[in-house]
Protein backbone atom coordinates (compact mmCIF):
# COMPACT_ATOMS: atom_id res chain seq x y z
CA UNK A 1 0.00 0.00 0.00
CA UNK A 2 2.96 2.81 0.84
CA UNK A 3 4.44 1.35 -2.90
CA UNK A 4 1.20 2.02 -4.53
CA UNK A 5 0.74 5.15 -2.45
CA UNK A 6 4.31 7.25 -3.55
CA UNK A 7 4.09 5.92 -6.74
CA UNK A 8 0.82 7.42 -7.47
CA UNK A 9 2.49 10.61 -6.42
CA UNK A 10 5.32 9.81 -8.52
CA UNK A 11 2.92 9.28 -11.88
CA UNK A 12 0.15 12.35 -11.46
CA UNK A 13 3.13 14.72 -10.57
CA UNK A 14 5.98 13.85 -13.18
CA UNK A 15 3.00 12.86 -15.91
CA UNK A 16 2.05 16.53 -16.39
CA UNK A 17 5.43 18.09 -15.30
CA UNK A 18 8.16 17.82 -18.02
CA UNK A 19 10.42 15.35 -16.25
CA UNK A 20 9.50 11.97 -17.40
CA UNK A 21 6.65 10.07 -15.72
CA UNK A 22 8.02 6.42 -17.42
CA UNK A 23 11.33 7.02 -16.49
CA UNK A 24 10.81 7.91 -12.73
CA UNK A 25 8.30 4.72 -12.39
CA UNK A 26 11.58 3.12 -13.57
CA UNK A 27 13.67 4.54 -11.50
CA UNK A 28 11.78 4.68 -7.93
CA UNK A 29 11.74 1.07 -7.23
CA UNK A 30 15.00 1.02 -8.54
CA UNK A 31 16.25 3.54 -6.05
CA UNK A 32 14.58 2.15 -2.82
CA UNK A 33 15.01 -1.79 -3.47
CA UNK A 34 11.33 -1.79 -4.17
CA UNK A 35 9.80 -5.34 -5.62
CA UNK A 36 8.25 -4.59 -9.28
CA UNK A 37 4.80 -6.13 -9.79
CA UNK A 38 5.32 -8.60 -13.18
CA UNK A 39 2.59 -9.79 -15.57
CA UNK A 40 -1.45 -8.89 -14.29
CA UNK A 41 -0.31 -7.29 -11.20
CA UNK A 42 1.71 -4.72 -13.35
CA UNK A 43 -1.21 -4.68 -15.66
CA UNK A 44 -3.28 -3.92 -12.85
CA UNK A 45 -1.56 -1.19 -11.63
CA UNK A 46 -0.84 0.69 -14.64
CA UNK A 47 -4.52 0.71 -15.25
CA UNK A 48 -5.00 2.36 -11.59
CA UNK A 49 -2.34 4.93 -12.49
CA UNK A 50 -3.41 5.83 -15.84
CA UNK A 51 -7.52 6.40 -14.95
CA UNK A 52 -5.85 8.76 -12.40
CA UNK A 53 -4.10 11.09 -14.36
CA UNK A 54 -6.70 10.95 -17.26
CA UNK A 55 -9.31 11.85 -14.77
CA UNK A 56 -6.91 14.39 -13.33
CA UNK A 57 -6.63 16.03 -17.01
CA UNK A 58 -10.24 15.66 -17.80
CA UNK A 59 -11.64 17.73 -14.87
CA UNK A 60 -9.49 20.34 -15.04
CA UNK A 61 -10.14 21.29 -18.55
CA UNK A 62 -13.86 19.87 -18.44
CA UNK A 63 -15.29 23.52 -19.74
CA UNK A 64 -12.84 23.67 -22.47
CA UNK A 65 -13.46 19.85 -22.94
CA UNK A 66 -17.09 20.44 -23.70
CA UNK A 67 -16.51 23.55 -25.94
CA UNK A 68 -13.90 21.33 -28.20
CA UNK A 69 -16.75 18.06 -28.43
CA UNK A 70 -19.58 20.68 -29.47
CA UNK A 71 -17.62 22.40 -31.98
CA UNK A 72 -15.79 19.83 -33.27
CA UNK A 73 -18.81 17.68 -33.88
CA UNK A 74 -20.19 20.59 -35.36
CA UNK A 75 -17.39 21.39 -37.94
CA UNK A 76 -17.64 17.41 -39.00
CA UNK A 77 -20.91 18.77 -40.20
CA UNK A 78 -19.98 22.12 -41.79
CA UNK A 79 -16.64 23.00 -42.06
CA UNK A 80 -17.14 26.18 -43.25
CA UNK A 81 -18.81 27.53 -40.47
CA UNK A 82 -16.26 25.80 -37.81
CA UNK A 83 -15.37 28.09 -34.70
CA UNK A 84 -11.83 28.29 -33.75
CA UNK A 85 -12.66 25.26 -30.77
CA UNK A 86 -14.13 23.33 -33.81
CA UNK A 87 -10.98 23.51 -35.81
CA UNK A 88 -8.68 23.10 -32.47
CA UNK A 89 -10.67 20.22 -31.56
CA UNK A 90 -9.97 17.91 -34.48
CA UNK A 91 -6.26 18.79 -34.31
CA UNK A 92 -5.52 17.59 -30.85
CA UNK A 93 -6.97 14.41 -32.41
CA UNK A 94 -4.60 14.25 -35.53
CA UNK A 95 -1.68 14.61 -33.02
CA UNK A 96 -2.79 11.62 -30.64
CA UNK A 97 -2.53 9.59 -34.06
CA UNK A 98 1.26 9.44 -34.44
CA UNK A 99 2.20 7.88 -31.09
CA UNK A 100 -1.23 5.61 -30.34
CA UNK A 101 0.24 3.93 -33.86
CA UNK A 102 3.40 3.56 -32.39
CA UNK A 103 2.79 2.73 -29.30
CA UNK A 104 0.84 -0.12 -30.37
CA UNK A 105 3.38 -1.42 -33.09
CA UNK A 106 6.41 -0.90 -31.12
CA UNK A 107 5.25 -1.60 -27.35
CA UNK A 108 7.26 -5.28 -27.08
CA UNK A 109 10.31 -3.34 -28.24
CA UNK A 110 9.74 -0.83 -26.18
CA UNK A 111 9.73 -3.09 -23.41
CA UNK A 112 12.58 -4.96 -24.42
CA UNK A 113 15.02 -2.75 -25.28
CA UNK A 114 14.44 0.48 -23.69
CA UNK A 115 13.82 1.82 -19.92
CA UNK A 116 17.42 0.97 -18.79
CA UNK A 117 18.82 3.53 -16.58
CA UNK A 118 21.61 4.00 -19.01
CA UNK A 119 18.83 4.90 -22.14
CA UNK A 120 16.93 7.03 -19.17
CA UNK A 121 19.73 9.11 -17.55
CA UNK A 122 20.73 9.88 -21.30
CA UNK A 123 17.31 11.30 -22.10
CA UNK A 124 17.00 12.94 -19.10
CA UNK A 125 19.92 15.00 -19.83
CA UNK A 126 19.57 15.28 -23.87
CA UNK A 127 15.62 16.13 -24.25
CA UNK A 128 16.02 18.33 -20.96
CA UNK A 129 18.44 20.15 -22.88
CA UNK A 130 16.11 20.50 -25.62
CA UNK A 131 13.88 22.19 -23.80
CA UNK A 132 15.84 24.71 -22.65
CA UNK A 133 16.81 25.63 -26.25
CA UNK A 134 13.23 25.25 -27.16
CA UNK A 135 12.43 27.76 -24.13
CA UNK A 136 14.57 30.64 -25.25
CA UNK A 137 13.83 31.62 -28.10
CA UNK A 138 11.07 34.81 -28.86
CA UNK A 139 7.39 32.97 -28.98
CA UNK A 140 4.47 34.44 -29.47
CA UNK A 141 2.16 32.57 -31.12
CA UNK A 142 -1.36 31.95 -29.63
CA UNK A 143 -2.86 28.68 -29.47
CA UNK A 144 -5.41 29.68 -32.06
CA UNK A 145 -2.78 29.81 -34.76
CA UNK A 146 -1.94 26.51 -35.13
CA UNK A 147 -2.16 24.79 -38.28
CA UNK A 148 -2.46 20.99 -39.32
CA UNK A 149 1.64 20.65 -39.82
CA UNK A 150 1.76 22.15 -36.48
CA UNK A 151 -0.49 19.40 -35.10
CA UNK A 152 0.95 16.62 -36.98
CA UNK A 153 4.57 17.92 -36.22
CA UNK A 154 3.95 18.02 -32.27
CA UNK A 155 2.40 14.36 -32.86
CA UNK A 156 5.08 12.93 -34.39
CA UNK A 157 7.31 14.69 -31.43
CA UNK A 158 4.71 13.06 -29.25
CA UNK A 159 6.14 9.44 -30.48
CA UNK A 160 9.85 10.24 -28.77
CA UNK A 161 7.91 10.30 -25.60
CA UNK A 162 7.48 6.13 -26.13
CA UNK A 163 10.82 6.57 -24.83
CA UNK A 164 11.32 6.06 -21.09
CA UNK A 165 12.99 9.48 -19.56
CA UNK A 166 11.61 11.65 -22.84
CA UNK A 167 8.81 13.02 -21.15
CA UNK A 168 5.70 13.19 -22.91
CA UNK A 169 4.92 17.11 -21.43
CA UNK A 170 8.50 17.92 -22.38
CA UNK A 171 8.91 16.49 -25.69
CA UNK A 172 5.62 18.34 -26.66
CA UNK A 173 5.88 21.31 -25.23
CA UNK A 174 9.59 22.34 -26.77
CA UNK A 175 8.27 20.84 -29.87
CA UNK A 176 5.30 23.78 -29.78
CA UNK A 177 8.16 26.35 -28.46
CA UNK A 178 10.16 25.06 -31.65
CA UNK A 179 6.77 25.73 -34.06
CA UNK A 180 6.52 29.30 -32.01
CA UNK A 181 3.78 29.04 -29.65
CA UNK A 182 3.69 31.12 -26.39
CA UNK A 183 4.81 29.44 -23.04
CA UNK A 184 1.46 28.95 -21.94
CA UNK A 185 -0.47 27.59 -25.30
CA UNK A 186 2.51 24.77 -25.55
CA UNK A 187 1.23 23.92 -21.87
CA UNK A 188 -2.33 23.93 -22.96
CA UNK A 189 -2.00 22.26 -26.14
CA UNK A 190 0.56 19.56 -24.52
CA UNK A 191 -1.73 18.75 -21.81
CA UNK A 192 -4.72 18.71 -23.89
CA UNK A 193 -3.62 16.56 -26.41
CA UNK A 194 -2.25 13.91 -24.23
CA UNK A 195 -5.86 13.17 -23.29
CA UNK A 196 -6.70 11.07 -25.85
CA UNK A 197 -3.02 9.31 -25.21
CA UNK A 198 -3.42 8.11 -21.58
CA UNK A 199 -7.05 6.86 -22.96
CA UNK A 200 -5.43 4.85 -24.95
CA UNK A 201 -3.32 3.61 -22.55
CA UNK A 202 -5.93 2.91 -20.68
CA UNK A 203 -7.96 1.34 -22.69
CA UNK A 204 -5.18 -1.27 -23.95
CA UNK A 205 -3.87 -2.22 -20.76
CA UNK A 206 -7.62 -2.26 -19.29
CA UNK A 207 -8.46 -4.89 -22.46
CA UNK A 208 -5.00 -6.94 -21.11
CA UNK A 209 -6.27 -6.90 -17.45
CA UNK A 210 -9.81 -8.17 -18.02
CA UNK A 211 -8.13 -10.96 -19.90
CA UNK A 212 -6.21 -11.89 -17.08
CA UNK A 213 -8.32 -10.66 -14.14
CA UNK A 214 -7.02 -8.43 -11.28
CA UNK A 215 -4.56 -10.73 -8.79
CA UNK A 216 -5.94 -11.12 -5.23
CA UNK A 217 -5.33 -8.55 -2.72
CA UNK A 218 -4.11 -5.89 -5.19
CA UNK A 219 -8.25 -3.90 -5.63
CA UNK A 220 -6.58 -1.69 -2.59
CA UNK A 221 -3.35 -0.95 -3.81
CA UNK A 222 -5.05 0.14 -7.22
CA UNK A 223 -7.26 2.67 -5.68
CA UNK A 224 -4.53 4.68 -3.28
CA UNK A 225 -2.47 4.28 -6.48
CA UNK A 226 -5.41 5.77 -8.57
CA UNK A 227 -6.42 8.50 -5.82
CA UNK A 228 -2.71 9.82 -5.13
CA UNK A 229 -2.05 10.05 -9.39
CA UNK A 230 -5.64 11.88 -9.45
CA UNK A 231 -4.93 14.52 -7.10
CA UNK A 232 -1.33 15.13 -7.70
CA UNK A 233 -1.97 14.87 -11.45
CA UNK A 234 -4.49 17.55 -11.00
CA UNK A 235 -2.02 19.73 -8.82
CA UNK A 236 0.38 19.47 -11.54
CA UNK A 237 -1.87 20.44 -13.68
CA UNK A 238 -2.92 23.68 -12.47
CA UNK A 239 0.21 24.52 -10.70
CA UNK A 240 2.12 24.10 -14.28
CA UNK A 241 -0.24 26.20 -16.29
CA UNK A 242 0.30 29.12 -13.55
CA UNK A 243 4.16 28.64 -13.01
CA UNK A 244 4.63 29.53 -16.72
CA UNK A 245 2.31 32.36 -16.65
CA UNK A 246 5.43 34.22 -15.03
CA UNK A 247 8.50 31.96 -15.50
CA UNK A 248 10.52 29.74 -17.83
CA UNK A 249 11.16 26.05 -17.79
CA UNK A 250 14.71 26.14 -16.65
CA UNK A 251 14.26 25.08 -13.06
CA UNK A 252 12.75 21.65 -14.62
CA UNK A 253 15.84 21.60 -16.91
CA UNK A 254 18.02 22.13 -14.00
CA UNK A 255 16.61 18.88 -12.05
CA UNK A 256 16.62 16.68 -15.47
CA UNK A 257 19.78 17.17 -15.72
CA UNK A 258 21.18 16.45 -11.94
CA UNK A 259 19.09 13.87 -11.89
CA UNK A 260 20.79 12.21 -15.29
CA UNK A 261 23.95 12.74 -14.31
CA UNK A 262 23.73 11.27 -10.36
CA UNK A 263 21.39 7.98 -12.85
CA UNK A 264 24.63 7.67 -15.21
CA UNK A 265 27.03 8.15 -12.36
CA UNK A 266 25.72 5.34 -10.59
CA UNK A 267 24.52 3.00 -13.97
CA UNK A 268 27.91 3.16 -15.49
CA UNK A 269 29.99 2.65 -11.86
């Protein structure tokens, strides 16, 4: 129960925060000794973890959420009288596509070959990097001006997240940075369209679980893990969305980076 309790604070917090969500569930247990749950159990959990954070993301934009499934149904119908929402709303859906193919294709690799703390304390450091480049540059693009390639580009950056240690947030928000948008609209646009992502997620390991049925004893360890991703996701959530209002991304940067070089010291000694 304490496992499944700090790592649901582990998931909500780093899932919305650009500092790698995958790569610090990989590296927690690691760091403390922990057991890690194998086969149904680990099926289990993730499920727990996941319905957190997408309920975490889902009531905190819930108004906007509405707006975008009115319109957008609405410009299906007529395009030519689509509202900005209506447009917006079917390009957050062209830039899940990119990494729910991949993620599906490539999810045995994935789990074969990458998640090492070697491949993690690398990405840490390189894609934290990025985002500080990403960061500095003049922005000023609203979120209203994005464009199809902008949605398909951020997508496509959305697949590097498959990655342990990439960050999903991070990736996605320097690629928006890179494409021009203010701080703020990458945010919104990064958290936004990782909604239909951690569905996904959900839904696929959900389909493996009910295959295998949830091990005995674990229905308790699921919900702290699901509550404690739900409200920390949430804090993340809001607290990210006002931290950029006024400030830059560097003091995430900064803690990538320690953190990849204290995971390489100790990988490679």
């Amino acid at each position: 129960m304490f496992h499944a309790l700090v790592l649901g604070l582990v998931q909500g917090f780093t899932e919305f925060l650009p500092i790698s969500s995958s790569g610090h569930l990989e590296l927690v247990p690691r760091a403390f000794g922990w057991s890690r749950p194998e086969g149904s159990a680990a099926q289990a959990f993730d499920v727990a973890l996941h319905f957190g954070t997408l309920l975490a993301v889902v009531v905190h934009f819930r108004h906007d959420l509405r707006r975008y499934v009115v319109d957008g149904l609405h410009a299906a119908k007529n395009r030519s009288t689509a509202s900005t929402e209506g447009r917006l709303a079917w390009l957050f859906i062209v830039s899940a596509i990119p990494a729910s193919v991949a993620g599906l294709v490539l999810n045995s690799w994935i789990d074969e070959r990458l998640g090492t703390p070697k491949v993690i304390g690398w990405s840490l450091i390189g894609f934290g990097l990025l985002l500080l480049v990403a960061d500095r540059a003049a922005q000023k693009r609203p979120l209203q001006s994005l464009t199809l390639r902008d949605a398909t580009t951020i997508g496509c950056a959305q697949v590097l997240a498959l990655n342990p240690g990439t960050s999903r947030s991070g990736i996605t928000i320097s690629a928006g940075r890179l494409l021009g948008l203010e701080r703020e609209a990458a945010v919104r646009f990064s958290f936004v369209m990782g909604i239909p992502v951690i569905f996904g997620a959900f839904v696929f390991e959900m389909a493996q679980l009910l295959s295998g049925g949830v091990p005995d004893g674990l229905a308790g360890a699921m919900v702290a893990g699901g509550v404690t991703s739900l409200l920390s996701g949430w804090l993340a959530v809001a607290g990210l969305l006002r931290f950029v209002q006024t400030r830059s991304f560097t003091p995430f940067v900064v803690y990538r980076v320690i953190l990849g070089v204290v995971v390489l010291v100790v990988a490679y000694r």
